[in-house]
PDB file of N, CA and C in Angstrom:
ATOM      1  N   UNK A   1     -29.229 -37.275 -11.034  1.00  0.00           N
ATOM      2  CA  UNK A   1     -27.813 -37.510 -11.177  1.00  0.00           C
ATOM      3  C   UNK A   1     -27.035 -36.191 -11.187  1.00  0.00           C
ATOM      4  N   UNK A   2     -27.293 -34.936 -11.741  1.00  0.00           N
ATOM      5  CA  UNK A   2     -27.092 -33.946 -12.189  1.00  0.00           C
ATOM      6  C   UNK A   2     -26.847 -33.164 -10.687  1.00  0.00           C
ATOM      7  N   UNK A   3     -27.598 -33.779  -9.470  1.00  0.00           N
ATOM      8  CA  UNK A   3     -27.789 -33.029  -8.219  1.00  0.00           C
ATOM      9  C   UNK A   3     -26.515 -33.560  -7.200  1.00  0.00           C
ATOM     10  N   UNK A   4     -26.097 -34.906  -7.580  1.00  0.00           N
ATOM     11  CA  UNK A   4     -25.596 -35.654  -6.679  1.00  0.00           C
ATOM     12  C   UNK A   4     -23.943 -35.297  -7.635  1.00  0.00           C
ATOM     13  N   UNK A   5     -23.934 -34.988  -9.017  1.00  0.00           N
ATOM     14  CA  UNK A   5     -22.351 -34.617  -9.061  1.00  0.00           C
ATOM     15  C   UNK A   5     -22.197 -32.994  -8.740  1.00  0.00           C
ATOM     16  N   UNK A   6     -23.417 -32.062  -8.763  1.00  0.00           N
ATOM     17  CA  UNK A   6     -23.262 -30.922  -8.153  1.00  0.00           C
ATOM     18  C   UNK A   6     -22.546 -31.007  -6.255  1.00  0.00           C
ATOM     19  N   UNK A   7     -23.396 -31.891  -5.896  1.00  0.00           N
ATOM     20  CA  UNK A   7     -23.090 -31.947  -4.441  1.00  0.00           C
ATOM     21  C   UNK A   7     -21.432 -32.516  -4.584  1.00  0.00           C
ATOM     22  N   UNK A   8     -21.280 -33.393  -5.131  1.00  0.00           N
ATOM     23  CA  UNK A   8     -20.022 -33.776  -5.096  1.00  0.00           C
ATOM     24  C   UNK A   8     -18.887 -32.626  -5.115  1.00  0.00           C
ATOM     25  N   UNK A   9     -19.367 -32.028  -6.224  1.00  0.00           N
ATOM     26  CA  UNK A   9     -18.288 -30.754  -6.510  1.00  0.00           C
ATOM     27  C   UNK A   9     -18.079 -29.597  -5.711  1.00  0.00           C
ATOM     28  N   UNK A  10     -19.276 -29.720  -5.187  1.00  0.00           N
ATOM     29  CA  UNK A  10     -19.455 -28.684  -3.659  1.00  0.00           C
ATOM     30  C   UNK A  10     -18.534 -29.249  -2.387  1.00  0.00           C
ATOM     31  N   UNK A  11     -18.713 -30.683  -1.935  1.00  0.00           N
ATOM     32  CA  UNK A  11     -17.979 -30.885  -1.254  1.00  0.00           C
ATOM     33  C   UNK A  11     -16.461 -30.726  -1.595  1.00  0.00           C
ATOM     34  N   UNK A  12     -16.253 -31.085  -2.543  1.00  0.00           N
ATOM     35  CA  UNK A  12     -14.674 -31.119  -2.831  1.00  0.00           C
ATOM     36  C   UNK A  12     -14.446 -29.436  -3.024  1.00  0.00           C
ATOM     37  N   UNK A  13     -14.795 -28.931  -3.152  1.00  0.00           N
ATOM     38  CA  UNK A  13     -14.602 -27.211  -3.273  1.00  0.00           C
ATOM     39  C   UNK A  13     -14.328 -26.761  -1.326  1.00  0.00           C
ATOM     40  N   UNK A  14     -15.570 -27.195  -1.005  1.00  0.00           N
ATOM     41  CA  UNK A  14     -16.265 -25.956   0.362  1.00  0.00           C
ATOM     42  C   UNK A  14     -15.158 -26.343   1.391  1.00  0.00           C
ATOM     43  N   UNK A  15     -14.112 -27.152   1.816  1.00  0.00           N
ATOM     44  CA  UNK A  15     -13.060 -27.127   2.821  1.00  0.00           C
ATOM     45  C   UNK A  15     -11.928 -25.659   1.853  1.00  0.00           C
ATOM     46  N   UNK A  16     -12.103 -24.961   1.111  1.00  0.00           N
ATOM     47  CA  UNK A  16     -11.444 -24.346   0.897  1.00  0.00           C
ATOM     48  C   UNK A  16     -11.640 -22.467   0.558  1.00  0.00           C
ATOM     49  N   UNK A  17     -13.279 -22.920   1.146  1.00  0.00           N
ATOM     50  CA  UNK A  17     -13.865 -21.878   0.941  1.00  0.00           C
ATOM     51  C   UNK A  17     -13.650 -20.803   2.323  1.00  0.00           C
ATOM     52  N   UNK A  18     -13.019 -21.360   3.333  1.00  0.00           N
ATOM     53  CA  UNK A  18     -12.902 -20.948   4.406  1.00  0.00           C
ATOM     54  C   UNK A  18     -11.405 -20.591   5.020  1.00  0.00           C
ATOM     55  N   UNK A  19     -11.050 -19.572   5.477  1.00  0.00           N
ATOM     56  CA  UNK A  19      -9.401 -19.724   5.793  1.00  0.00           C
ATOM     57  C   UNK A  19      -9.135 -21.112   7.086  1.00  0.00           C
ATOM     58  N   UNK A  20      -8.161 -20.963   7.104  1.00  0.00           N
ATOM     59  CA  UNK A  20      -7.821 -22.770   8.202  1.00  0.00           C
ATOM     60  C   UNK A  20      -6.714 -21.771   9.604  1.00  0.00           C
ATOM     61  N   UNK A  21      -7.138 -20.613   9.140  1.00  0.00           N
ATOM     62  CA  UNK A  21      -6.715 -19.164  10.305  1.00  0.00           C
ATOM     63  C   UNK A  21      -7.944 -19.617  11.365  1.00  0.00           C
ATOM     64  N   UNK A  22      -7.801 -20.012  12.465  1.00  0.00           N
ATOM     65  CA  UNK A  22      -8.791 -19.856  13.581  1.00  0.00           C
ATOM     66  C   UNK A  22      -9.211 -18.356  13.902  1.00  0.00           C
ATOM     67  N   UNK A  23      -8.302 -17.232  13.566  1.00  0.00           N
ATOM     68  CA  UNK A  23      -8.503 -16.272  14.062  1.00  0.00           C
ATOM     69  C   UNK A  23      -9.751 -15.572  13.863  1.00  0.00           C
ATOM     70  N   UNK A  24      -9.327 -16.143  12.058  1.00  0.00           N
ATOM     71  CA  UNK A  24     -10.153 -15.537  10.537  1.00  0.00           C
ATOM     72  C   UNK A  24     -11.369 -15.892  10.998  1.00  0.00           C
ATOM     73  N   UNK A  25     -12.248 -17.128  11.531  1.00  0.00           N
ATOM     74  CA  UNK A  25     -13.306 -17.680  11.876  1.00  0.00           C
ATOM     75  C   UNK A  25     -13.780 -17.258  12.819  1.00  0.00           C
ATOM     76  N   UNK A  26     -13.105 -16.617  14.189  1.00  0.00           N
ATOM     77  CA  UNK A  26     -13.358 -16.482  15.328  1.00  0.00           C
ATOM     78  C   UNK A  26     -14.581 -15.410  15.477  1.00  0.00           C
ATOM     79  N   UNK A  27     -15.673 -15.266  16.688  1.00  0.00           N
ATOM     80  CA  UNK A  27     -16.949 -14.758  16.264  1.00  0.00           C
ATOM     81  C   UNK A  27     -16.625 -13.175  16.884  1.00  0.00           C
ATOM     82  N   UNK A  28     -16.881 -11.762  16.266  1.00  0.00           N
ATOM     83  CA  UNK A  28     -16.944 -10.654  16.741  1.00  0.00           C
ATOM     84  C   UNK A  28     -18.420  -9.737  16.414  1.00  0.00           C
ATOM     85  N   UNK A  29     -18.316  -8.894  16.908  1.00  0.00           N
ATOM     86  CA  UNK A  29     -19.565  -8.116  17.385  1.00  0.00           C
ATOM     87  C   UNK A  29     -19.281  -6.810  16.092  1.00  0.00           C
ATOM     88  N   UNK A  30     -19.881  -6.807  15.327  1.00  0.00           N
ATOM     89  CA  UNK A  30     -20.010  -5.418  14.766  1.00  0.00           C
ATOM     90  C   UNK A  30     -21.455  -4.553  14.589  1.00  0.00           C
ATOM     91  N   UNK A  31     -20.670  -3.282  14.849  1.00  0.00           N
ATOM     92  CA  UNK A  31     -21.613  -2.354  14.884  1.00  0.00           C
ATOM     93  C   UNK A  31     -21.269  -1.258  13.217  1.00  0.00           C
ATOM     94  N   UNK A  32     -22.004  -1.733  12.728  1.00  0.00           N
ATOM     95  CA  UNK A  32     -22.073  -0.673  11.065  1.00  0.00           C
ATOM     96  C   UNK A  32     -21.846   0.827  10.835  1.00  0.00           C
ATOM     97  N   UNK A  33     -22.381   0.834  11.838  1.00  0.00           N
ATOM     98  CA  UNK A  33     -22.476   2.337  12.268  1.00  0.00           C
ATOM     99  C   UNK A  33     -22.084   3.805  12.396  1.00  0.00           C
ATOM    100  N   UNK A  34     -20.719   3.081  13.393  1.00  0.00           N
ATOM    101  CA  UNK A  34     -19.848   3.916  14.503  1.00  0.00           C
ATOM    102  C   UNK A  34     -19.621   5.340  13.575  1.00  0.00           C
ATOM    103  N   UNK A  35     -19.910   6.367  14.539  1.00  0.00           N
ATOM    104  CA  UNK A  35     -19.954   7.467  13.693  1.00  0.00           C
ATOM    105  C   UNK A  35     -20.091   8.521  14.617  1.00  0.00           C
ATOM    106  N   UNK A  36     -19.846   9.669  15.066  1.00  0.00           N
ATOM    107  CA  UNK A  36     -19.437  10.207  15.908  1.00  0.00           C
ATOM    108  C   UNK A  36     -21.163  10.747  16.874  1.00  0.00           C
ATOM    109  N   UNK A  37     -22.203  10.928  15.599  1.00  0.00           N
ATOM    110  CA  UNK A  37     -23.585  11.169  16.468  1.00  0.00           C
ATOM    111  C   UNK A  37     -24.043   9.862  17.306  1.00  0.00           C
ATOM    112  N   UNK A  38     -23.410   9.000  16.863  1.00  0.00           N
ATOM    113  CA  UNK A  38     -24.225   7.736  17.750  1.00  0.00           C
ATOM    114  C   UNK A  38     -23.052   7.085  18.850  1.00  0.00           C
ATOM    115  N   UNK A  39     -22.120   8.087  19.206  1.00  0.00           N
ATOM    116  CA  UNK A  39     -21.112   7.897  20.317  1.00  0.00           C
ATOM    117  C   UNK A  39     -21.416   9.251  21.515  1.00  0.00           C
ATOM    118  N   UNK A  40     -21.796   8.736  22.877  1.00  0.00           N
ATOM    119  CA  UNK A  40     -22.128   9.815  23.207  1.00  0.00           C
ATOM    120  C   UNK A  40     -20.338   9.600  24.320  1.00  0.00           C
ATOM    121  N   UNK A  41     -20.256  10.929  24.516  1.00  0.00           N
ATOM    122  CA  UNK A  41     -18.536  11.635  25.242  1.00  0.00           C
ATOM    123  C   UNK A  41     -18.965  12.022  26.926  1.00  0.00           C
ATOM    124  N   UNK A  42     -18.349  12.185  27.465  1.00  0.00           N
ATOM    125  CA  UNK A  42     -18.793  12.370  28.860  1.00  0.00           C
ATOM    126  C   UNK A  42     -17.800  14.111  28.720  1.00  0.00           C
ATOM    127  N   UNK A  43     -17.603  14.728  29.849  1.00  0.00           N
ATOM    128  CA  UNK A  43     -17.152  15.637  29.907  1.00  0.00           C
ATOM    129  C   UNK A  43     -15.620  15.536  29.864  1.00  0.00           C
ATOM    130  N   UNK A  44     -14.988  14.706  30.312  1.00  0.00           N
ATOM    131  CA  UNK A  44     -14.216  14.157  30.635  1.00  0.00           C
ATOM    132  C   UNK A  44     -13.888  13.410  29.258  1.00  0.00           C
ATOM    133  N   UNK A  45     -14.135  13.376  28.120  1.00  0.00           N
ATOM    134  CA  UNK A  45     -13.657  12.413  27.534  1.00  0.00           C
ATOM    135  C   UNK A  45     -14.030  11.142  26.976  1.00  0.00           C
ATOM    136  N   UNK A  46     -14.725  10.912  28.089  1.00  0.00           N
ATOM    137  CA  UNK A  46     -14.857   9.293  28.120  1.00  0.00           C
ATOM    138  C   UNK A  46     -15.707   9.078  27.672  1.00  0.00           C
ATOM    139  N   UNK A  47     -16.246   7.715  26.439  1.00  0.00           N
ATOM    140  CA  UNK A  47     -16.989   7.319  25.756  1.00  0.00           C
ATOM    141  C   UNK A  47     -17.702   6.486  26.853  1.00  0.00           C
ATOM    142  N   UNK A  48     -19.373   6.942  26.715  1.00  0.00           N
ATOM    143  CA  UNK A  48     -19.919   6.352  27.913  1.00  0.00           C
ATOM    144  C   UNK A  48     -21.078   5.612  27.542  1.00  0.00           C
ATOM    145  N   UNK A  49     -21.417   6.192  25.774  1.00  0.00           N
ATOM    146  CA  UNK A  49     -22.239   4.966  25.491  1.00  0.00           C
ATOM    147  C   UNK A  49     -22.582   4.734  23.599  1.00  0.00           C
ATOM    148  N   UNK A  50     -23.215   3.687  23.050  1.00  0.00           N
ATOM    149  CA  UNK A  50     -23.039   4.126  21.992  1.00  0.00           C
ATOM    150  C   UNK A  50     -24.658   3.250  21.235  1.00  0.00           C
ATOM    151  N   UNK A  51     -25.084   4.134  20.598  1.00  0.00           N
ATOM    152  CA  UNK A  51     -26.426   3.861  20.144  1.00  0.00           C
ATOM    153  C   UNK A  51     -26.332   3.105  18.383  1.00  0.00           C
ATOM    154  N   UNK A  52     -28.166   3.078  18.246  1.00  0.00           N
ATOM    155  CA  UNK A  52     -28.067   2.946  17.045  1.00  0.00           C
ATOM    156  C   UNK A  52     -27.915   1.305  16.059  1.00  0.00           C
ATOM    157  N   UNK A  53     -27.732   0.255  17.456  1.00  0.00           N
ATOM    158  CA  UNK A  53     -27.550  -0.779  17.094  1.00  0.00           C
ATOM    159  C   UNK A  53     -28.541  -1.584  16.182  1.00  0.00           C
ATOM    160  N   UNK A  54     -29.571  -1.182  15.642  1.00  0.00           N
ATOM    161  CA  UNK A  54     -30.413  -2.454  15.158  1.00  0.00           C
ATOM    162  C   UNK A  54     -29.445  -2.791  13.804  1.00  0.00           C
ATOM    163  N   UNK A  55     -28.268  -2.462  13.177  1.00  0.00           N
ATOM    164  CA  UNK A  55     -27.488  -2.957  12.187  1.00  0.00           C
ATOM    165  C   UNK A  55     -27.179  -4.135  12.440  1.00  0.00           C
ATOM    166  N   UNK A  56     -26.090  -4.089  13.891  1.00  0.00           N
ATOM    167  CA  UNK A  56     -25.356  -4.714  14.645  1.00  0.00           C
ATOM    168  C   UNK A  56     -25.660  -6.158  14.277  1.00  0.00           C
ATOM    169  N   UNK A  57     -24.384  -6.939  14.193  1.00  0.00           N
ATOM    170  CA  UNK A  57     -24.317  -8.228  13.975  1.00  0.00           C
ATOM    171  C   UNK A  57     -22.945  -8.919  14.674  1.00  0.00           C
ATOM    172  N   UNK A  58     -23.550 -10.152  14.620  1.00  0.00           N
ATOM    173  CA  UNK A  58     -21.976 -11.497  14.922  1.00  0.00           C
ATOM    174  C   UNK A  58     -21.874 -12.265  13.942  1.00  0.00           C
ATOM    175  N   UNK A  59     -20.245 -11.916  13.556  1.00  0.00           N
ATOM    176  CA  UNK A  59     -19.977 -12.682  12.377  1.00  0.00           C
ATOM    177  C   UNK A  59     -18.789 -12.975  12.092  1.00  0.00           C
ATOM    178  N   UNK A  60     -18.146 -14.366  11.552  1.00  0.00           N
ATOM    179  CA  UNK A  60     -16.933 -14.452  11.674  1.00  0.00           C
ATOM    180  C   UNK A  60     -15.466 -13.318  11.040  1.00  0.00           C
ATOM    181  N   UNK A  61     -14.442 -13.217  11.854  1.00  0.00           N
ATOM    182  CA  UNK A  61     -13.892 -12.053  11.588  1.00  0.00           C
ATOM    183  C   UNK A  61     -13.598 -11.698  10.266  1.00  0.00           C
ATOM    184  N   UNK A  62     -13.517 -12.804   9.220  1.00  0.00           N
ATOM    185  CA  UNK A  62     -13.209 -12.851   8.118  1.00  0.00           C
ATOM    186  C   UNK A  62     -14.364 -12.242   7.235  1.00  0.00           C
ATOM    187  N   UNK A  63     -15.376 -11.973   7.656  1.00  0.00           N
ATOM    188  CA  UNK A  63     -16.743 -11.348   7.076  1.00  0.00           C
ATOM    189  C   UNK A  63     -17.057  -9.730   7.722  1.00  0.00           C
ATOM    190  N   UNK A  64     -15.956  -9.118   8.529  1.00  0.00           N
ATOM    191  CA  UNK A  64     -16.209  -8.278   8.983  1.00  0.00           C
ATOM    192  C   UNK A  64     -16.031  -7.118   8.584  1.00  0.00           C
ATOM    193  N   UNK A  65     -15.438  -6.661   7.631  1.00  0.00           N
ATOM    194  CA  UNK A  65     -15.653  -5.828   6.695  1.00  0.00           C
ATOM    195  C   UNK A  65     -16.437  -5.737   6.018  1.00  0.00           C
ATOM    196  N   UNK A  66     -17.780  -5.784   5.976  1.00  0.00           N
ATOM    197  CA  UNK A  66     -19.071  -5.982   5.219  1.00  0.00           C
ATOM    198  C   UNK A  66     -18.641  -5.818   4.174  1.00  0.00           C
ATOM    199  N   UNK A  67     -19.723  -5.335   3.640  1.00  0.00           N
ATOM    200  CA  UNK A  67     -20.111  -4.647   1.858  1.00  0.00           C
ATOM    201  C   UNK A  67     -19.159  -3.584   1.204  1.00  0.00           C
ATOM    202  N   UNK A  68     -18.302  -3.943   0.126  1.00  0.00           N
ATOM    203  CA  UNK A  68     -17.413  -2.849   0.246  1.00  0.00           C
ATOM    204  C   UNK A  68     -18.142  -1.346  -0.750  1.00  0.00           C
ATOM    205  N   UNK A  69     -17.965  -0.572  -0.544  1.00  0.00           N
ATOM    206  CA  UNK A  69     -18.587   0.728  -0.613  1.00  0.00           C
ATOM    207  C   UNK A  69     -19.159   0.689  -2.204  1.00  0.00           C
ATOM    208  N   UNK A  70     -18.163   0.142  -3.102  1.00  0.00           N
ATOM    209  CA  UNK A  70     -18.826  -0.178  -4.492  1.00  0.00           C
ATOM    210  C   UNK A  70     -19.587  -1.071  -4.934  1.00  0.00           C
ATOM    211  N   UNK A  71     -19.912  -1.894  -3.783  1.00  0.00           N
ATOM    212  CA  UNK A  71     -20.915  -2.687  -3.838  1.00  0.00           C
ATOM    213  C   UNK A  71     -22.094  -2.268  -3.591  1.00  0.00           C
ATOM    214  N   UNK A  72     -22.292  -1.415  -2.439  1.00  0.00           N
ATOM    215  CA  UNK A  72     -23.290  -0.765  -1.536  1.00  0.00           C
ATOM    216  C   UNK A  72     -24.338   0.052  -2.085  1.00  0.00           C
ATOM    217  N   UNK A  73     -25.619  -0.387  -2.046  1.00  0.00           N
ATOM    218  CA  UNK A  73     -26.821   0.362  -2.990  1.00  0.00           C
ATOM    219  C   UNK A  73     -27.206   1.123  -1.827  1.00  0.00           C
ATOM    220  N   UNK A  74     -27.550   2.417  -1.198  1.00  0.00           N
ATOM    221  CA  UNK A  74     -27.808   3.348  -0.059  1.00  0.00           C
ATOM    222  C   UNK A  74     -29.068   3.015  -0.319  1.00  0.00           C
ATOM    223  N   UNK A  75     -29.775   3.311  -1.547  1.00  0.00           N
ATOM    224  CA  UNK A  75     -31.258   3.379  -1.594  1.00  0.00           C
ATOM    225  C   UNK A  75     -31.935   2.036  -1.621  1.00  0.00           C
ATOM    226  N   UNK A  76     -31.732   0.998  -1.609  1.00  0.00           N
ATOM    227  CA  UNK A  76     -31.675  -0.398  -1.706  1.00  0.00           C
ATOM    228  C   UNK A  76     -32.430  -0.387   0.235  1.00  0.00           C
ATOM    229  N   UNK A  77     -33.806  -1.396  -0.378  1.00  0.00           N
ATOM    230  CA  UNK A  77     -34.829  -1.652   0.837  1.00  0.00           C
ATOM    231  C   UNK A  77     -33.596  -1.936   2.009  1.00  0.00           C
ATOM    232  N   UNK A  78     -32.348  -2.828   1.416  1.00  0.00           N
ATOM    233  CA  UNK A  78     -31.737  -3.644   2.582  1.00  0.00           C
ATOM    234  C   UNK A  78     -30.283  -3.434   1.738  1.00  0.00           C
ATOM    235  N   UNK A  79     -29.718  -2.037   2.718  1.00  0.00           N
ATOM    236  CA  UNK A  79     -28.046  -2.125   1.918  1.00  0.00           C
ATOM    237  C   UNK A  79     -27.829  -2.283   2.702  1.00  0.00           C
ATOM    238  N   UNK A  80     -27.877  -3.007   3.593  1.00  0.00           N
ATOM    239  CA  UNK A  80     -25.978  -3.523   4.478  1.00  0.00           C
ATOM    240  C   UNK A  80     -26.177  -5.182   4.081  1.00  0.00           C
ATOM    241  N   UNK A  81     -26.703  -5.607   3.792  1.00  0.00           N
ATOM    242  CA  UNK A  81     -26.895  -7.472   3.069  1.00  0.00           C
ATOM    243  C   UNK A  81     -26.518  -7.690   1.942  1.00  0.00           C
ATOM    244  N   UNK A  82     -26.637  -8.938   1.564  1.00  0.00           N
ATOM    245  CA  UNK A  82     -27.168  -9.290   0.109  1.00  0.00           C
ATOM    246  C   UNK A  82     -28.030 -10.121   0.440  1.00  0.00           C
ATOM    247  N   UNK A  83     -28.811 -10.575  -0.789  1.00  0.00           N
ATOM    248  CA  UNK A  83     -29.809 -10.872  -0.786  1.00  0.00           C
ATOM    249  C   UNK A  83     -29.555 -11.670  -1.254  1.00  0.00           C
ATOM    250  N   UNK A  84     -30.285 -13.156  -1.556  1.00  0.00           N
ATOM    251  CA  UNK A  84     -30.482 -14.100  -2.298  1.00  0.00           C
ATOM    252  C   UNK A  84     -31.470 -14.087  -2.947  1.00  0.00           C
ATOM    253  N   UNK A  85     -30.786 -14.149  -4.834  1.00  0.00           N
ATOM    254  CA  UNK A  85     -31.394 -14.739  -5.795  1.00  0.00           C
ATOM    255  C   UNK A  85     -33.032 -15.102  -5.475  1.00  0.00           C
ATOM    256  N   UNK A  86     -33.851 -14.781  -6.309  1.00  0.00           N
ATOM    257  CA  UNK A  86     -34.814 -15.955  -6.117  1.00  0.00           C
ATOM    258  C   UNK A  86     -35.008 -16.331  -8.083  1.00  0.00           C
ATOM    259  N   UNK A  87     -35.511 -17.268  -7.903  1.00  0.00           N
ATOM    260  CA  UNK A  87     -36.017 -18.173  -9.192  1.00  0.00           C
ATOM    261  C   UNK A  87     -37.482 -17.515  -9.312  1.00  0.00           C
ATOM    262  N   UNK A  88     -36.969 -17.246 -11.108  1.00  0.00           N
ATOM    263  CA  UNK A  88     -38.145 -16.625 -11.938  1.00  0.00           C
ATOM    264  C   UNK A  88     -38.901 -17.718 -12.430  1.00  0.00           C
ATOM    265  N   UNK A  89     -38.577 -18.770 -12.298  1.00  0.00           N
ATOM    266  CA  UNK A  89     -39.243 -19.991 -13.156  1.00  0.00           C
ATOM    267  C   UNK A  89     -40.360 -20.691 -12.149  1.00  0.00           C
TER     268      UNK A  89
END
């Protein structure tokens, strides 16, 4: 019983967990990265290529500001994520 008024309360919550901005949802490409050694310049100027991607993700625009910097553990197996919880029991 305990599972089915949790779910309940989830549904009535989760239409609001999301902006109703199409924009906000819409899917983009980020690269974590960008940083001037992993942009290579042509002579000319011109940015001709850019490395370094295994960060790289697609994710809605509203998530695209990752991890904000006071969140961010550097030494952490996996800092650009979070992780999920696991159960000690």
């Amino acid at each position: 019983m305990i599972r089915a008024e949790s779910l309940e309360k989830y549904l009535h919550v989760a239409p609001h967990l999301t902006p109703r901005n199409p924009e906000l949802t819409s899917p983009v490409l980020r690269h974590p990265d960008v940083q001037p050694k992993n942009i290579f310049i042509s002579q000319d100027y011109r940015v001709t290529g850019l490395i370094d991607w295994q960060h790289a993700v697609v994710l809605p625009m509203l998530l695209d500001a990752g991890i904000p910097r006071s969140f961010q553990n550097y030494k952490d197996a996996e800092p650009r994520c979070f992780t999920s919880p696991t159960s000690t029991n």
